[in-house]
N, C-alpha and C. Protein backbone atom coordinates (compact mmCIF):
# COMPACT_ATOMS: atom_id res chain seq x y z
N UNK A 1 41.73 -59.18 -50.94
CA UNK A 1 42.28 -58.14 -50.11
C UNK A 1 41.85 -56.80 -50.72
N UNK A 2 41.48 -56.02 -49.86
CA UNK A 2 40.83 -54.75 -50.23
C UNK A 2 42.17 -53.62 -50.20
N UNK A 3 42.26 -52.89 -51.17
CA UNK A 3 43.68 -51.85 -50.88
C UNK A 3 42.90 -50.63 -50.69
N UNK A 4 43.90 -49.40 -50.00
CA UNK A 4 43.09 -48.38 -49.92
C UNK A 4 44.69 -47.47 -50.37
N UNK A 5 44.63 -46.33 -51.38
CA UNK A 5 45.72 -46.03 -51.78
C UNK A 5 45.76 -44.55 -50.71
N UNK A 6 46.79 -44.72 -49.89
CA UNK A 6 47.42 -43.32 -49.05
C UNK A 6 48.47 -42.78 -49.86
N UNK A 7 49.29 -43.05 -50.76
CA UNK A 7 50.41 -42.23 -51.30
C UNK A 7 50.96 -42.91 -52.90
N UNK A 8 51.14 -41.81 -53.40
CA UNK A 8 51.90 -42.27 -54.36
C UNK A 8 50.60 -42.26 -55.73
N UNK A 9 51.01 -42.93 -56.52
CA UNK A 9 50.05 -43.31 -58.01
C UNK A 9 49.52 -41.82 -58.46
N UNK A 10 50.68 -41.32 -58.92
CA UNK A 10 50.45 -40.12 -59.68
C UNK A 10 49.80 -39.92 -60.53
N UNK A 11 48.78 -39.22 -60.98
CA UNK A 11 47.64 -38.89 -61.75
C UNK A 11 48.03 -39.05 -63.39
N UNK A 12 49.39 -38.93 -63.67
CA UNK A 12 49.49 -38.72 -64.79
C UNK A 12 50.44 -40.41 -65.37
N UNK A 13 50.30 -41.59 -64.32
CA UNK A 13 50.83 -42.93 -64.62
C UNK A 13 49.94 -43.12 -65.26
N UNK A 14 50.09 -44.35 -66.46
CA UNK A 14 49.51 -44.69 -67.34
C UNK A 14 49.24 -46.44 -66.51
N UNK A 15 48.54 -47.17 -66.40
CA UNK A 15 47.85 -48.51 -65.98
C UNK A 15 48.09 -48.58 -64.94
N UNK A 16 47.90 -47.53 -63.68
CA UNK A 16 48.46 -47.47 -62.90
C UNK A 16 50.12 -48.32 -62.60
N UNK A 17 50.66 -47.90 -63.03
CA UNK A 17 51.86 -48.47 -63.15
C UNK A 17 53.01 -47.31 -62.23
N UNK A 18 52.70 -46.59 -61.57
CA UNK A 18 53.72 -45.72 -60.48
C UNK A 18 53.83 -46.30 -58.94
N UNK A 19 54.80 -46.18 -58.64
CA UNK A 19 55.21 -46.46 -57.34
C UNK A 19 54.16 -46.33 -55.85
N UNK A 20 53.27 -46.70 -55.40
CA UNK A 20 52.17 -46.50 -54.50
C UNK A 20 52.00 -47.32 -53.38
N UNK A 21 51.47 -46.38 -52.43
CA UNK A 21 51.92 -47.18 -51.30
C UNK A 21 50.47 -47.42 -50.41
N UNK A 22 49.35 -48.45 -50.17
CA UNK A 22 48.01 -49.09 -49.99
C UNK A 22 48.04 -49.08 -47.98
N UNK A 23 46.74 -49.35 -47.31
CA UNK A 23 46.61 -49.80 -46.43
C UNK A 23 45.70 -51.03 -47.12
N UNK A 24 45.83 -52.11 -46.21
CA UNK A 24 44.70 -53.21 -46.39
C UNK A 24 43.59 -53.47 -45.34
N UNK A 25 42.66 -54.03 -46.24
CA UNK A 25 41.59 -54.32 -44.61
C UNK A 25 42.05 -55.55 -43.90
N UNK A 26 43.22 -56.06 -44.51
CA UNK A 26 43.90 -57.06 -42.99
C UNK A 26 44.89 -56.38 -42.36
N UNK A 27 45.16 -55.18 -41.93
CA UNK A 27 45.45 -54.26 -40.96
C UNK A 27 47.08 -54.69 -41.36
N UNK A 28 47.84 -54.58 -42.53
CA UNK A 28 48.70 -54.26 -43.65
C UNK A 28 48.80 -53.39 -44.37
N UNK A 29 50.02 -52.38 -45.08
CA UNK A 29 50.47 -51.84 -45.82
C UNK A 29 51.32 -52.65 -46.78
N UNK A 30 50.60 -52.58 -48.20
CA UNK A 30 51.19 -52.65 -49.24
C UNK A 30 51.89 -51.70 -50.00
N UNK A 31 53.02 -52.13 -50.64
CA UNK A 31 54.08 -51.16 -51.70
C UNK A 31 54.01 -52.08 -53.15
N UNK A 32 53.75 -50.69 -54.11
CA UNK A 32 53.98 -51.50 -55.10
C UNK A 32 54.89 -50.91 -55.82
N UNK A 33 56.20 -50.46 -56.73
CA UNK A 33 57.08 -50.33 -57.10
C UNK A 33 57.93 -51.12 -58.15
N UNK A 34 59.30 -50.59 -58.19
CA UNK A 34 59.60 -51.17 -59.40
C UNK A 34 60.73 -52.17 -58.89
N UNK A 35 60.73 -53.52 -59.37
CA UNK A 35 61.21 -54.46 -58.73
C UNK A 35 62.41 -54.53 -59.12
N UNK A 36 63.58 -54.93 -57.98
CA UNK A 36 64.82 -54.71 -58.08
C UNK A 36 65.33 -55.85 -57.84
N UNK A 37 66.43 -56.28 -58.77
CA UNK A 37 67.02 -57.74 -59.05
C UNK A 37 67.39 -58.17 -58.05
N UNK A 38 67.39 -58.53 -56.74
CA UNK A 38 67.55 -59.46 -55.85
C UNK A 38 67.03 -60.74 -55.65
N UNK A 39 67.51 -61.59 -54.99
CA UNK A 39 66.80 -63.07 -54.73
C UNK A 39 66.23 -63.19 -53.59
N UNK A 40 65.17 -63.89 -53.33
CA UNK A 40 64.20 -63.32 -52.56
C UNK A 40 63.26 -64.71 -51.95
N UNK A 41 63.10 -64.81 -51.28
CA UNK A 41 61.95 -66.07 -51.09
C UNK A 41 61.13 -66.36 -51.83
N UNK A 42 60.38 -67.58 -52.05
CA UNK A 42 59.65 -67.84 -52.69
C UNK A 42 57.91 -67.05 -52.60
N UNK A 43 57.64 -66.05 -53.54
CA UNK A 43 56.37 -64.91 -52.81
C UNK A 43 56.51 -64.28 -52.70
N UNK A 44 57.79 -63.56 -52.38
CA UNK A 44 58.30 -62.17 -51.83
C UNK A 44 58.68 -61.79 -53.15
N UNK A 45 59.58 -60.43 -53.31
CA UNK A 45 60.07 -58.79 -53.96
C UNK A 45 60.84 -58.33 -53.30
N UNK A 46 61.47 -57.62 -53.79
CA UNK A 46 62.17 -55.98 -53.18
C UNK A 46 61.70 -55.19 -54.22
N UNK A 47 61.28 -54.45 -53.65
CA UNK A 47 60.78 -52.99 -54.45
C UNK A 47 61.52 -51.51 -54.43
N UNK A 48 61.23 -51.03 -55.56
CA UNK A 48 61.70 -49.65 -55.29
C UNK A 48 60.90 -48.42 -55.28
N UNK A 49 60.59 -47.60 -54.10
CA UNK A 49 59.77 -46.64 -54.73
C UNK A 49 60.46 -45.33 -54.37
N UNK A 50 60.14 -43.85 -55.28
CA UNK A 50 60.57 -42.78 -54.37
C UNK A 50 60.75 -42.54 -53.10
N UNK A 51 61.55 -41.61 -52.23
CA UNK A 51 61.39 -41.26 -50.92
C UNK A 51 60.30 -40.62 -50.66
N UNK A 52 60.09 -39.58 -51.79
CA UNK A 52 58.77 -38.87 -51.05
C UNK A 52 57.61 -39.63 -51.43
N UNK A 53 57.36 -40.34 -52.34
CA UNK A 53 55.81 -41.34 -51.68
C UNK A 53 55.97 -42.12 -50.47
N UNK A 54 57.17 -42.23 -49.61
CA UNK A 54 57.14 -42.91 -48.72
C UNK A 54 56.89 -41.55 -47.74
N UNK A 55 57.51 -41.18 -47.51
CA UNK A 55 56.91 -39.35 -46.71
C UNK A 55 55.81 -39.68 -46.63
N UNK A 56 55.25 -39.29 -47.69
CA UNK A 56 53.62 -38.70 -48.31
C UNK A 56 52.71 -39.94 -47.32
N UNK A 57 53.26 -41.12 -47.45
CA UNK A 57 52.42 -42.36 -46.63
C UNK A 57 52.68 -42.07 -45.27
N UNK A 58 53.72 -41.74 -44.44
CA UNK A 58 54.02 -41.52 -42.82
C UNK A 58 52.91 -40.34 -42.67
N UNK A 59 52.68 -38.97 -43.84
CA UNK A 59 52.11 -38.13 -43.26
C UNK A 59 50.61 -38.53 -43.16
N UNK A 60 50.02 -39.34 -44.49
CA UNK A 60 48.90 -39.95 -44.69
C UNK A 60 48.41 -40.35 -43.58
N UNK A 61 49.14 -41.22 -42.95
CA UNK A 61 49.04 -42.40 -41.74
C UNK A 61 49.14 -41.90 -40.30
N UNK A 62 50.11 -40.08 -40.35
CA UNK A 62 49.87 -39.37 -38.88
C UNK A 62 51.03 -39.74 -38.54
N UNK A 63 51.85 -40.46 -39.05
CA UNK A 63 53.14 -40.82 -38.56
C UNK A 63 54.73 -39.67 -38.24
């Protein structure tokens, strides 16, 4: 899967390790964030990321 980063992954994260939010070339948006203790299906997450990288992705996207 190819990611394309629209928001988030602040310049100054170290292994890219900040909250960021991807389009894919299978016509998907990925989040990657910091994972929050819930139970979850087998494959799945809940994530956490700021509000405004989520902004920053609606404006990215024209939304």
């Amino acid at each position: 899967m190819e990611l394309t980063r629209i928001a988030g992954g602040d310049p100054n994260c170290r292994n890219d390790d900040c909250p960021t939010i991807f389009t894919t070339d299978r016509g998907t948006i990925a989040v990657q964030g910091y994972t929050v203790e819930r139970r979850t299906p087998e494959g799945e997450a809940v994530v956490e990321i700021p509000e405004a990288v989520l902004k920053e992705a609606f404006r990215a996207l024209g939304w």
